[in-house]
N, C-alpha and C. Protein backbone atom coordinates (compact mmCIF):
# COMPACT_ATOMS: atom_id res chain seq x y z
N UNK A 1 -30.09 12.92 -3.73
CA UNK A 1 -28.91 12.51 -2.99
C UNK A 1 -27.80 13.52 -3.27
N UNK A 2 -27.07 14.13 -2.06
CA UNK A 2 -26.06 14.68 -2.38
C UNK A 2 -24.95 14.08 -2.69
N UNK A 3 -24.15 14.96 -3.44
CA UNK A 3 -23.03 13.82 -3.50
C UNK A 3 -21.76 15.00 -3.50
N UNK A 4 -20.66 14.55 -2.49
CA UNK A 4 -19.59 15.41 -1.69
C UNK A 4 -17.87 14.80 -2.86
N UNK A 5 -17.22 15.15 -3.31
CA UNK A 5 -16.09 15.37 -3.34
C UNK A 5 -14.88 15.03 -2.39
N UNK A 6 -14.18 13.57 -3.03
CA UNK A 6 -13.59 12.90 -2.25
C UNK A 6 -12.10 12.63 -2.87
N UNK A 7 -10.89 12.57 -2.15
CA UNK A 7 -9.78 12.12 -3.16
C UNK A 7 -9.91 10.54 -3.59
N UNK A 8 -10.26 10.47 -4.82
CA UNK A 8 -10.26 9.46 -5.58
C UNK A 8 -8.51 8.44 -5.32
N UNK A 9 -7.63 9.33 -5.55
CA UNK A 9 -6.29 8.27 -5.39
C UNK A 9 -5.18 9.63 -5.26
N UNK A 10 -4.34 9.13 -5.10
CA UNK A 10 -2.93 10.08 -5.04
C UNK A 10 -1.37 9.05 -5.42
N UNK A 11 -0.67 9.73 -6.06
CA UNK A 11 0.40 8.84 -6.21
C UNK A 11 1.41 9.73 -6.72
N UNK A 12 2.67 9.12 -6.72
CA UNK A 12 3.80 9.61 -6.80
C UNK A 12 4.63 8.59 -6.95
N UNK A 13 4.85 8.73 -9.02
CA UNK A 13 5.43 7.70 -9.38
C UNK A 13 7.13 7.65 -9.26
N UNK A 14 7.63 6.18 -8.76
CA UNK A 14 8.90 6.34 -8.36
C UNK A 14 9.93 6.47 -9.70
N UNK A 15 8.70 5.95 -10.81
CA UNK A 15 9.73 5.65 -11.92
C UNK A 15 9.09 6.67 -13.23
N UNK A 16 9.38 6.17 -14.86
CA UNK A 16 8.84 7.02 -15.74
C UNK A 16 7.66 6.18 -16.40
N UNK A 17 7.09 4.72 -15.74
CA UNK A 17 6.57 4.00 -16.15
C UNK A 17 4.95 4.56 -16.14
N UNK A 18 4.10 3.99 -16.73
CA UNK A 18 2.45 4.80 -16.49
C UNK A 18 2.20 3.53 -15.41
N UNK A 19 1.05 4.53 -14.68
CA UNK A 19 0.44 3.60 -13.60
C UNK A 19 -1.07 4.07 -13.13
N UNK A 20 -1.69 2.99 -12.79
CA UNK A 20 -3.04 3.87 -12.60
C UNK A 20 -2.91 4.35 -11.39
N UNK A 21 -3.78 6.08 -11.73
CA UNK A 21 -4.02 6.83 -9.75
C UNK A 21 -5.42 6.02 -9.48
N UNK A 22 -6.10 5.94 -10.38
CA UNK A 22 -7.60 5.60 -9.59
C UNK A 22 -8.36 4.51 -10.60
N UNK A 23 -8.71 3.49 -9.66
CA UNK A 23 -9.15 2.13 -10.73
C UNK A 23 -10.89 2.23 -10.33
N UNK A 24 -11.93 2.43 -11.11
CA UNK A 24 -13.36 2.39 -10.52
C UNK A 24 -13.69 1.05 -10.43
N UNK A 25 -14.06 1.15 -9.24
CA UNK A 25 -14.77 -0.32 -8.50
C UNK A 25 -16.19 -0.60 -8.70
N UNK A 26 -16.53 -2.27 -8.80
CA UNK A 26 -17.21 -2.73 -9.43
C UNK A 26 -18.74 -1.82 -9.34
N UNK A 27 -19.87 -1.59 -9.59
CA UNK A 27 -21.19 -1.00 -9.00
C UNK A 27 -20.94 0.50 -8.74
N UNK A 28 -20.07 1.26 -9.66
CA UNK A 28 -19.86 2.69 -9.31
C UNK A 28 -20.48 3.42 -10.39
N UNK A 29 -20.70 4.23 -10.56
CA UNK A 29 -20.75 5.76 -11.29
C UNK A 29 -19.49 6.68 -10.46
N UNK A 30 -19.04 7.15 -11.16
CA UNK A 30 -17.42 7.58 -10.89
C UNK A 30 -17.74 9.14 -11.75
N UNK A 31 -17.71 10.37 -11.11
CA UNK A 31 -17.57 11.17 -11.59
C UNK A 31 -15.66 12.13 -10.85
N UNK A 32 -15.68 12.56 -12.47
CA UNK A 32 -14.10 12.87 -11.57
C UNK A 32 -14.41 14.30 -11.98
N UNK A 33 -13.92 15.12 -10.52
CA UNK A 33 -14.21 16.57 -11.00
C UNK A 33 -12.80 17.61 -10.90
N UNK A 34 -11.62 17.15 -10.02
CA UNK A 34 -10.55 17.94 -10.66
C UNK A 34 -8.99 16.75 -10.16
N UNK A 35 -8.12 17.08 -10.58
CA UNK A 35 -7.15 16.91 -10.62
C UNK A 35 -6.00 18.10 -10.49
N UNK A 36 -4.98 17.72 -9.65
CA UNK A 36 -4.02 18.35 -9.69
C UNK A 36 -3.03 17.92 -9.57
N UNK A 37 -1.84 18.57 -10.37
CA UNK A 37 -0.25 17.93 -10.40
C UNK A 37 0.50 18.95 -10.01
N UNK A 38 1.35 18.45 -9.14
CA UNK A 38 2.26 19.27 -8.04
C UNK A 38 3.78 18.75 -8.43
N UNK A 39 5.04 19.33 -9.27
CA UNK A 39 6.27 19.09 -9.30
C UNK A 39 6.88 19.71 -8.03
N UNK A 40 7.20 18.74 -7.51
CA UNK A 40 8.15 19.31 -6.06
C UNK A 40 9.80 19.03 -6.13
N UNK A 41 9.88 19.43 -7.56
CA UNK A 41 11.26 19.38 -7.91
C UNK A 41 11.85 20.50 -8.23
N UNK A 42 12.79 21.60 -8.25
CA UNK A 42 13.62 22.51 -8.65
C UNK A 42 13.76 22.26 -10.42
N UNK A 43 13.47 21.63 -10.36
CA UNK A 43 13.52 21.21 -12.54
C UNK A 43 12.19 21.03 -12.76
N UNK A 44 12.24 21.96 -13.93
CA UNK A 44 10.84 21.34 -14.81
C UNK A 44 10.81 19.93 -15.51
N UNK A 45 9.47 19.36 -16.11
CA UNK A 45 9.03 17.85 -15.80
C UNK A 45 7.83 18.32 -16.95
N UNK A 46 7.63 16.80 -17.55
CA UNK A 46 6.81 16.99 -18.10
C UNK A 46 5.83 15.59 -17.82
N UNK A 47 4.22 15.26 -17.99
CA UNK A 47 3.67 14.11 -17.62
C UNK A 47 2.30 13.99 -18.33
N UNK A 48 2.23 12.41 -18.46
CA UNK A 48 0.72 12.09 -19.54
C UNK A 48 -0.45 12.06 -17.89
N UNK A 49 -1.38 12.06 -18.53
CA UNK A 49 -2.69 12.02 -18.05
C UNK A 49 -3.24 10.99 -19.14
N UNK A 50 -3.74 9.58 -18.70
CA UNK A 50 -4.60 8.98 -19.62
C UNK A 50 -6.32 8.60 -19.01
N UNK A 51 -6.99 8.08 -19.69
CA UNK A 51 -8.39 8.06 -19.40
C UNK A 51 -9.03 6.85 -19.94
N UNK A 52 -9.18 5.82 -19.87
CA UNK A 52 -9.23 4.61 -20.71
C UNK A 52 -10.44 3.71 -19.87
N UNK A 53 -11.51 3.79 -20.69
CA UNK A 53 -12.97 3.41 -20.38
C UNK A 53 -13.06 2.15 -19.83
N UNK A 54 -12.24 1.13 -20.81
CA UNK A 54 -12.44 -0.28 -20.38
C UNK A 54 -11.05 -1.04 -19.98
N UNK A 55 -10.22 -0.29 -19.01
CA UNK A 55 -9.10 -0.86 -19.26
C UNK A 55 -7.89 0.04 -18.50
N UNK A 56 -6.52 -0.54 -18.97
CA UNK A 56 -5.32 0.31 -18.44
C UNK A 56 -4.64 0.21 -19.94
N UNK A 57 -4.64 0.95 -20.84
CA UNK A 57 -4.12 0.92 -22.45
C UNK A 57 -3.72 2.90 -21.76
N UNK A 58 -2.53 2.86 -21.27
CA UNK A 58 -2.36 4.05 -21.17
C UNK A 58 -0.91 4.37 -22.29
N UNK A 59 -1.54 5.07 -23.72
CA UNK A 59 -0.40 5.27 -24.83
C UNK A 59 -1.36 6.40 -25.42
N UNK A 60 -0.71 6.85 -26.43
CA UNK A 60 -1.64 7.81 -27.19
C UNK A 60 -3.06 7.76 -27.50
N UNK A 61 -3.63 6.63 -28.03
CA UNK A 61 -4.86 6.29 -27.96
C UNK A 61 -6.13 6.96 -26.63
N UNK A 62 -5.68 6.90 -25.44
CA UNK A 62 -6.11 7.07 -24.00
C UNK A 62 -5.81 8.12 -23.88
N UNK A 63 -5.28 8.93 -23.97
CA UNK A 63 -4.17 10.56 -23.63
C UNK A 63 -5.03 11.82 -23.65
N UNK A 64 -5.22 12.93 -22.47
CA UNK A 64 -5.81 13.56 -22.60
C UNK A 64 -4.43 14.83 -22.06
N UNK A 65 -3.47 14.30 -21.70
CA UNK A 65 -2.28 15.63 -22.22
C UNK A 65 -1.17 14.47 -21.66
N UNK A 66 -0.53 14.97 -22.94
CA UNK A 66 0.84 13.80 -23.32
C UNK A 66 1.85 14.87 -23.44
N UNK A 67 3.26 14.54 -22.73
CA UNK A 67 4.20 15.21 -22.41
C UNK A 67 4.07 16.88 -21.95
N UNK A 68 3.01 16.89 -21.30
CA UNK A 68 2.89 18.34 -21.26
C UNK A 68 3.84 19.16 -20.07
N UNK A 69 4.63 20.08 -20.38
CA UNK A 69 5.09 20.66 -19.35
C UNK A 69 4.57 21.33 -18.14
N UNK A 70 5.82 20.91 -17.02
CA UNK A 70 5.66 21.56 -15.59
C UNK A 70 6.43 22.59 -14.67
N UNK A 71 6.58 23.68 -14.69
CA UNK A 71 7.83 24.30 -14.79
C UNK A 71 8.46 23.87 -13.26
N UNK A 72 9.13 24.22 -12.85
CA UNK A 72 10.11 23.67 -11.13
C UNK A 72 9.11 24.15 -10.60
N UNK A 73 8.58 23.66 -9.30
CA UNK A 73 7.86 23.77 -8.02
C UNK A 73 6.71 24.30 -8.26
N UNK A 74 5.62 24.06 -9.33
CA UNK A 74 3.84 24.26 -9.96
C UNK A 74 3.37 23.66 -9.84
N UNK A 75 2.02 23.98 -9.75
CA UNK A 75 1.10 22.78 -9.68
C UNK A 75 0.35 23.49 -10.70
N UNK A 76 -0.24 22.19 -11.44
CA UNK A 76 -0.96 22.22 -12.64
C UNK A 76 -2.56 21.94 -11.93
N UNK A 77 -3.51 22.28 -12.34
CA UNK A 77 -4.71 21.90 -12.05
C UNK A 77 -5.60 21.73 -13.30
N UNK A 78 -6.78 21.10 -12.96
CA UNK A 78 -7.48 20.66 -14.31
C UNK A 78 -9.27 19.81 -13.82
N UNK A 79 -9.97 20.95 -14.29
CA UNK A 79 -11.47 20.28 -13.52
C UNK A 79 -11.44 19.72 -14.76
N UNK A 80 -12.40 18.25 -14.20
CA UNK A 80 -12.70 17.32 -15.36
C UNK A 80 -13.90 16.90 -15.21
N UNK A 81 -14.97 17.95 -15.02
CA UNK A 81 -16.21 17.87 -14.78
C UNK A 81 -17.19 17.36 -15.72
N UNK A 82 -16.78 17.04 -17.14
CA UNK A 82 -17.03 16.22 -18.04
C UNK A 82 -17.00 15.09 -18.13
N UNK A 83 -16.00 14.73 -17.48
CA UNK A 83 -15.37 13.33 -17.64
C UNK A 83 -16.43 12.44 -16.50
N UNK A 84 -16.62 10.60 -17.48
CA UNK A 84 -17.56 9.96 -16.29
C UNK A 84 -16.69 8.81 -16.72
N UNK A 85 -16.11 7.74 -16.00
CA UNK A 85 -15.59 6.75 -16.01
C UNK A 85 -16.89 5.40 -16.06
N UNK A 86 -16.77 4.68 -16.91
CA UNK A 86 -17.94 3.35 -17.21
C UNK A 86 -16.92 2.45 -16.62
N UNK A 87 -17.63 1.16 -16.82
CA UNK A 87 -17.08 -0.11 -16.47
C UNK A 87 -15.91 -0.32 -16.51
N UNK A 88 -15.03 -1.20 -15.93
CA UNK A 88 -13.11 -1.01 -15.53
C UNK A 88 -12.64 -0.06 -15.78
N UNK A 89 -13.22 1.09 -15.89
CA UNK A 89 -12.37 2.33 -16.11
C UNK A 89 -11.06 2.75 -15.31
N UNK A 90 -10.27 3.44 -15.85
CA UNK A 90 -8.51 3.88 -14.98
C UNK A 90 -8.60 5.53 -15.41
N UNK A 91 -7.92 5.86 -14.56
CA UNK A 91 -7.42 6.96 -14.81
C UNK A 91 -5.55 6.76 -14.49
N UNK A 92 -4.83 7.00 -15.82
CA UNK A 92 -3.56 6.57 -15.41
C UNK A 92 -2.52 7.86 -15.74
N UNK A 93 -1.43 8.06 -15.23
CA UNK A 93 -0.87 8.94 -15.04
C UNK A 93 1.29 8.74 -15.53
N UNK A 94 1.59 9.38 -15.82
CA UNK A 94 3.11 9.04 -15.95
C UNK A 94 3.99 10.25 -15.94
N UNK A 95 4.76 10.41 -15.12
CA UNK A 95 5.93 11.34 -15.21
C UNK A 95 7.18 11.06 -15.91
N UNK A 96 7.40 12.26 -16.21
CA UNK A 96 8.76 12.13 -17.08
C UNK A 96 10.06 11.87 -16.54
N UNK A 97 9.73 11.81 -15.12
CA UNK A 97 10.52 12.44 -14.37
C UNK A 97 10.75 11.50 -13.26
N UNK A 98 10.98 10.39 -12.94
CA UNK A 98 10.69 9.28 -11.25
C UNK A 98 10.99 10.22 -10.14
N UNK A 99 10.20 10.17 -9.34
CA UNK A 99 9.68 10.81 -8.01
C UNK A 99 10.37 12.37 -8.12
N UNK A 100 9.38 13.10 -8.74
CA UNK A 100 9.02 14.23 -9.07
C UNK A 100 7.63 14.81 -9.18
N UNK A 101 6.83 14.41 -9.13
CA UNK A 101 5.02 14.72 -9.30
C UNK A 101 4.27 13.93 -8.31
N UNK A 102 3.42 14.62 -7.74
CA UNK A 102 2.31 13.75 -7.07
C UNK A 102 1.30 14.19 -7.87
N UNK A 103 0.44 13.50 -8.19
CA UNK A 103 -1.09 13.61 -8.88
C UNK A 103 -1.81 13.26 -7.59
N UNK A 104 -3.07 13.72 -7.68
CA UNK A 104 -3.87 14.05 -6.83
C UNK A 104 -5.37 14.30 -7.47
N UNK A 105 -6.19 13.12 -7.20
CA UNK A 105 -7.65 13.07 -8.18
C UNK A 105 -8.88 13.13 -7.09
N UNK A 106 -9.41 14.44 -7.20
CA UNK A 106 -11.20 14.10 -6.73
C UNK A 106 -12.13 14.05 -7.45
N UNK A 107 -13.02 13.57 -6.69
CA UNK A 107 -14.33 13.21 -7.65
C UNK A 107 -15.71 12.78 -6.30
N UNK A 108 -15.99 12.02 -7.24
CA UNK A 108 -17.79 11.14 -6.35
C UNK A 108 -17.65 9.98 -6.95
N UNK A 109 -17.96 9.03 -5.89
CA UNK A 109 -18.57 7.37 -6.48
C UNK A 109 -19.74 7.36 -5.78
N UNK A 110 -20.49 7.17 -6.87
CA UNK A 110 -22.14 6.66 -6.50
C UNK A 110 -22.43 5.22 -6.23
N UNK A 111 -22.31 4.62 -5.22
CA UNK A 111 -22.46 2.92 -5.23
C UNK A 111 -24.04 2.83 -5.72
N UNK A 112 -24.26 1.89 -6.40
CA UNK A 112 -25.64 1.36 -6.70
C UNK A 112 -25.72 -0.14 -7.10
C-alpha cells in the first residue's frame, strides 16, 4: 500500500496558551513526516513543539523544542520521520507570541 503525505492540522494560535495541531483518531497508525513554522511577524518569537503518546500533558516532560527561537518573517522546518504517534496521541504546539506562527504538520494515517 502506498501511502501519500497529507496536512495532518494547521493552526495559528491566537494566544500564548499550548494547544493541540493534530489529535490521532481512533484505528490510526499516524506517521508524521515534517513540520513547519512560519513567523509572519516583523519580530522574532520563540515556540514549544510537544509530542505526548497518551494524551495532551504539553510541559517539559512532552517537549521536543521548548522556547526555541524564530527570527522576524522564517520559517523553521523539521522532518520528523522518526516520530510514530500510538493511541490518543497529540502533537501540541505554543507560541510565545498570540497570532504570530502558523504551524503546519504532514504526515500519513493508515486506517485499519
Amino acid at each position: 500500500m502506498a501511502l501519500y503525505p497529507k496536512m495532518l492540522g494547521q493552526l495559528r494560535p491566537a494566544n500564548t496558551t499550548a494547544a493541540a495541531l493534530y489529535t490521532r483518531s481512533q484505528d490510526t497508525v499516524v506517521f508524521l513526516d515534517q513540520l513547519y513554522i512560519c513567523n509572519t511577524t516583523g519580530s522574532g518569537v520563540t515556540y514549544r513543539i510537544f509530542i505526548d503518546d497518551d494524551g495532551s500533558t504539553y510541559d517539559a516532560t512532552t517537549a521536543l523544542w521548548y522556547d526555541t527561537a524564530l527570527a522576524a518573517n522564517a520559517t523553521a522546518t523539521y522532518d520528523l520521520n522518526a516520530y510514530m504517534l500510538v493511541s490518543n496521541g497529540t502533537v501540541g504546539v505554543r507560541s510565545g507570541t498570540g497570532d504570530a506562527i502558523n504551524f503546519t504538520l504532514f504526515g500519513e494515517e493508515v486506517f485499519g
